[in-house]
N, C-alpha and C. Protein backbone atom coordinates (compact mmCIF):
# COMPACT_ATOMS: atom_id res chain seq x y z
N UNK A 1 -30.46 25.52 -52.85
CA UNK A 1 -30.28 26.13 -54.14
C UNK A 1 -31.62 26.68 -54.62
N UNK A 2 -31.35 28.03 -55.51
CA UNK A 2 -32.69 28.75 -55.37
C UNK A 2 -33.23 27.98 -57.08
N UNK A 3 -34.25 27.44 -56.87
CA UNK A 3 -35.06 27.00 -58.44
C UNK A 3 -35.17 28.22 -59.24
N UNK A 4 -35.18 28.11 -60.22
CA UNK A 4 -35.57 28.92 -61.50
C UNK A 4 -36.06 28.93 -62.42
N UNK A 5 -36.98 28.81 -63.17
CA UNK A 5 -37.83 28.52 -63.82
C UNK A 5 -37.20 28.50 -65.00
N UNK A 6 -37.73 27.77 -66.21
CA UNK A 6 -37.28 28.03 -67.24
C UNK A 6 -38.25 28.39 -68.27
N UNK A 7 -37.89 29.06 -69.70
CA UNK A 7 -38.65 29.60 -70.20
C UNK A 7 -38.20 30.14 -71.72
N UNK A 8 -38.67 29.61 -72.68
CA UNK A 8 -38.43 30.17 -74.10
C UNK A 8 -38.95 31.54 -74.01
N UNK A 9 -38.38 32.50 -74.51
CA UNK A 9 -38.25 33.77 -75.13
C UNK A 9 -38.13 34.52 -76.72
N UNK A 10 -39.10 34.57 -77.40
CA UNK A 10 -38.93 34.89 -78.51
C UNK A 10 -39.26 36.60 -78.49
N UNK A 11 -37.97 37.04 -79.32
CA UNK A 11 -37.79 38.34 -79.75
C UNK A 11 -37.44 39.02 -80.72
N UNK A 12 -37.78 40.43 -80.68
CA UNK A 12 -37.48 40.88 -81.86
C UNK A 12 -35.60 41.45 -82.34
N UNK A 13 -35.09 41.04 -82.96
CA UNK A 13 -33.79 41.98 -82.53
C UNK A 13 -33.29 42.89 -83.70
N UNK A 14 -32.23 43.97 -83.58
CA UNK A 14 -31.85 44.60 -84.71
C UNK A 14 -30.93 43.07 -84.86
N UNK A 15 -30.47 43.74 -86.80
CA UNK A 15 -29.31 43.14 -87.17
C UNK A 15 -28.51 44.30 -87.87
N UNK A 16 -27.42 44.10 -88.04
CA UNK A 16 -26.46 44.65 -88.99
C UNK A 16 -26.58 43.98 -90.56
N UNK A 17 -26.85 45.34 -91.40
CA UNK A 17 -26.99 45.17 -93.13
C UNK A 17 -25.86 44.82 -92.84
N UNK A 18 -25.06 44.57 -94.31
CA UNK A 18 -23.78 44.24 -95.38
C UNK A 18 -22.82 45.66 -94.88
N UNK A 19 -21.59 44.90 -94.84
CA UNK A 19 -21.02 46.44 -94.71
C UNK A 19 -20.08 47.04 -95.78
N UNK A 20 -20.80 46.39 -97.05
CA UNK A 20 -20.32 47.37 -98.05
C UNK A 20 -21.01 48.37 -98.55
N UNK A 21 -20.30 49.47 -99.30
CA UNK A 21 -21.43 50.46 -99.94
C UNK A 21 -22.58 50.31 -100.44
N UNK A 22 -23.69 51.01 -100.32
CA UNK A 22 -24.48 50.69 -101.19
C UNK A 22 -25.89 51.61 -101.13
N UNK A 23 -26.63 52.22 -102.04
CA UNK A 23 -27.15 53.13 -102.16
C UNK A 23 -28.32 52.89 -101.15
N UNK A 24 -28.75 54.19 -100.62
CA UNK A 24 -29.61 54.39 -99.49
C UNK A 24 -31.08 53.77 -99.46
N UNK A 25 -31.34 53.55 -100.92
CA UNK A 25 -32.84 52.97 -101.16
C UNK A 25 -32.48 51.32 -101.07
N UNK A 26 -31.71 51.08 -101.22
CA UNK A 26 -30.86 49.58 -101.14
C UNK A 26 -31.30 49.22 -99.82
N UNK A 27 -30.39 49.83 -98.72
CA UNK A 27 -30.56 50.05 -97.74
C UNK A 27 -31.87 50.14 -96.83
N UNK A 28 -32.29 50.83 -97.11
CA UNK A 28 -33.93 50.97 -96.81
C UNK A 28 -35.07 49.99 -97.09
N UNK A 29 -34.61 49.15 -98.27
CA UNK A 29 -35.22 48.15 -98.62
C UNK A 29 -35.23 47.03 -97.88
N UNK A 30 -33.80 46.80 -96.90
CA UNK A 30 -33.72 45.80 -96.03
C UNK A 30 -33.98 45.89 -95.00
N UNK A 31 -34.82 46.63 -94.66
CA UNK A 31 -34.94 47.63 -93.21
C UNK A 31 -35.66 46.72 -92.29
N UNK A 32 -35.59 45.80 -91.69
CA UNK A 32 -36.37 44.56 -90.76
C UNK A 32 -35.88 44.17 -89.09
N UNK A 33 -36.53 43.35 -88.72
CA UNK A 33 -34.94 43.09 -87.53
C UNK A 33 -35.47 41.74 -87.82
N UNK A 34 -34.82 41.22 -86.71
CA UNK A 34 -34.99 39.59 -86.64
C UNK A 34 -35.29 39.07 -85.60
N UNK A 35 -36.13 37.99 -86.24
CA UNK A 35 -37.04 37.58 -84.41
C UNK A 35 -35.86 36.11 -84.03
N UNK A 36 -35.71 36.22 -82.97
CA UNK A 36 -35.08 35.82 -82.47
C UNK A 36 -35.52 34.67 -81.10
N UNK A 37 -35.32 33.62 -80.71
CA UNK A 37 -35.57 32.97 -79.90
C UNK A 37 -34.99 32.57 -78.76
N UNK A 38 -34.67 33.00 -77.52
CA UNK A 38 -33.59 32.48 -76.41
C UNK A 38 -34.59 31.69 -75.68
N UNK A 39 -33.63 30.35 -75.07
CA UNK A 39 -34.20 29.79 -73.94
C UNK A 39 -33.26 29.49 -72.57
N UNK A 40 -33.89 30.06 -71.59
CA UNK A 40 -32.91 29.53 -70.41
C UNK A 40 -33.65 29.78 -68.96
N UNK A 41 -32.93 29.98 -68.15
CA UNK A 41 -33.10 30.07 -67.06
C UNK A 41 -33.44 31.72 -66.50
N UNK A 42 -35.10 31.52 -65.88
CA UNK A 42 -35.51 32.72 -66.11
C UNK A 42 -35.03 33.69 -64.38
N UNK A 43 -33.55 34.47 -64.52
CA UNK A 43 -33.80 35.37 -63.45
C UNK A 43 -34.31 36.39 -63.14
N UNK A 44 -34.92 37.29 -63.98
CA UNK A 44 -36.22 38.43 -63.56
C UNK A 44 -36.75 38.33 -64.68
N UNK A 45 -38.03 38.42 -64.58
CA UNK A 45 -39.20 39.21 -65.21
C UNK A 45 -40.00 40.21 -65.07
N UNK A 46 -39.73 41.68 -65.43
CA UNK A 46 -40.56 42.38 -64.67
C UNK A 46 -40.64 43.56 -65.93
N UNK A 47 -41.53 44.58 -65.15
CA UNK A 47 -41.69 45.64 -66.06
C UNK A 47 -40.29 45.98 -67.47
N UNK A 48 -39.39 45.90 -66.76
CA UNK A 48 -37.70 46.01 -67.45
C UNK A 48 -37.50 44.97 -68.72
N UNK A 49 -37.80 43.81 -68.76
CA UNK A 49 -37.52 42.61 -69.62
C UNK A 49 -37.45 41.71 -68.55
N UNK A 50 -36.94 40.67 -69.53
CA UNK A 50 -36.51 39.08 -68.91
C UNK A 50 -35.00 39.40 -68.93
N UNK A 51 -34.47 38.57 -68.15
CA UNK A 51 -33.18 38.39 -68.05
C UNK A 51 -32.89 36.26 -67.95
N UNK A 52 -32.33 35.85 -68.45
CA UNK A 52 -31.96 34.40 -69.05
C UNK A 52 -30.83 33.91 -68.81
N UNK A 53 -30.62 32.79 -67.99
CA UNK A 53 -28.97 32.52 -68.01
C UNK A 53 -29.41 31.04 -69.10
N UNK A 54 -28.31 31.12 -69.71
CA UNK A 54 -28.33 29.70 -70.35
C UNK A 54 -27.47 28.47 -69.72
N UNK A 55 -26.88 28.59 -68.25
CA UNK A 55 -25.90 27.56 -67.47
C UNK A 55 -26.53 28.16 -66.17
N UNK A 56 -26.38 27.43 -65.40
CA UNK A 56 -25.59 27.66 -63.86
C UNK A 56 -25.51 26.21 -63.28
N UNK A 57 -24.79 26.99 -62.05
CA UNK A 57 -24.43 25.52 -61.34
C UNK A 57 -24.24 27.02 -59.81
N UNK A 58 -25.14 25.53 -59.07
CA UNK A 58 -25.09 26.62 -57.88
C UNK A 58 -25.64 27.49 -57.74
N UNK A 59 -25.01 28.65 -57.16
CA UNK A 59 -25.19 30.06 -56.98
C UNK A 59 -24.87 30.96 -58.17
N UNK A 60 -24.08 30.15 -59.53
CA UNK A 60 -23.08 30.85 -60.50
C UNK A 60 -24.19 30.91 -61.66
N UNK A 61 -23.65 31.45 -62.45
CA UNK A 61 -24.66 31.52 -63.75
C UNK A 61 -23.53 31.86 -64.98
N UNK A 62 -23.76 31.76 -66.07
CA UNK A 62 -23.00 31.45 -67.36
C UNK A 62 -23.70 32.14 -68.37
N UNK A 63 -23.74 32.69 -69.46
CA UNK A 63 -24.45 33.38 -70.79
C UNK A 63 -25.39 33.87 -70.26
N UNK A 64 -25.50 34.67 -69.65
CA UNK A 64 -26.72 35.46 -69.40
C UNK A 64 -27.31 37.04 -70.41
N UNK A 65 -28.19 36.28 -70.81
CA UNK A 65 -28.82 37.87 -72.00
C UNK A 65 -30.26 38.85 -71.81
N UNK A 66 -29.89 40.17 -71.59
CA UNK A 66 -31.16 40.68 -70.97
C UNK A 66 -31.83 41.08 -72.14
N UNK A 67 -32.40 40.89 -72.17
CA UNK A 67 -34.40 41.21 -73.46
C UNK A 67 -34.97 42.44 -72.93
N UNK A 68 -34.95 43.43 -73.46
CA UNK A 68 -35.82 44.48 -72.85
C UNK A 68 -37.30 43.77 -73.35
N UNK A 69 -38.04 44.68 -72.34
CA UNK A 69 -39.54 44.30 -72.76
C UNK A 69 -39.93 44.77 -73.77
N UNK A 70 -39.45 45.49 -74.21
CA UNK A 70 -40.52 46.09 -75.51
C UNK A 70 -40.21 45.24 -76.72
N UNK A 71 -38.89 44.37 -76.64
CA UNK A 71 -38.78 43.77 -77.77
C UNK A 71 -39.14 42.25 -77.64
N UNK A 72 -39.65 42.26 -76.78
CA UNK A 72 -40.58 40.83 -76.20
C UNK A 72 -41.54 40.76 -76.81
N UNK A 73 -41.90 39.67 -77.70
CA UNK A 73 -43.01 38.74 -78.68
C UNK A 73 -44.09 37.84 -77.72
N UNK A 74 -43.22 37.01 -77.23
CA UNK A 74 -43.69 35.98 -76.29
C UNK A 74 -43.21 35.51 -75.18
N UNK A 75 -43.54 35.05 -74.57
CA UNK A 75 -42.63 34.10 -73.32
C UNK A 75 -43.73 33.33 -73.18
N UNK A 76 -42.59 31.98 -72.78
CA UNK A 76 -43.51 30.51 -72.41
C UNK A 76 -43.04 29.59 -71.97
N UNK A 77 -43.53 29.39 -70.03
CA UNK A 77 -42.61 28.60 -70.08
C UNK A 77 -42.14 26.84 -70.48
N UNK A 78 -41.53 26.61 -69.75
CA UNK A 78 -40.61 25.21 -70.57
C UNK A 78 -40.74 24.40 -69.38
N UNK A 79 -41.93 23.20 -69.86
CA UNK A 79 -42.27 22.29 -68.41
C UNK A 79 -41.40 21.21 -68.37
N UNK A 80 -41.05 20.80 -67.69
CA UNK A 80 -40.32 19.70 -67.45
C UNK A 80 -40.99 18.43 -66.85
């Protein structure tokens, strides 16, 4: 079975405002994203982003979420 390292990931992400009406300076006022933190099982790292499974067993893998790089803060990994 191939090891994989593991590794916290903190990022930046969009979110979705309110989805009711509401005037454009309103809007603009909330204008942020949200940093965000994944941890899992690290299957690439490379120029592209990280890619993260949060399960496997085996050969299989489960929740897997790709991070582009540019919205990459940090990475670090997770010693055991």
């Amino acid at each position: 079975m191939t090891r994989y390292r593991m590794a916290t990931v903190v990022w930046e992400d969009s979110r979705l405002l309110d989805s009711e009406w509401q005037s454009v300076k309103s809007a603009l006022r909330q204008r942020r994203t949200t940093r965000a933190v994944s941890i899992g099982f690290v299957l690439a790292d490379d120029e592209q982003g990280v890619v993260l499974a949060a399960n496997r067993i085996a050969g299989d893998v489960a929740g897997v979420t790709v991070i582009p790089r540019r919205a990459i803060v940090d990475v670090r990994e997770v010693k055991s």
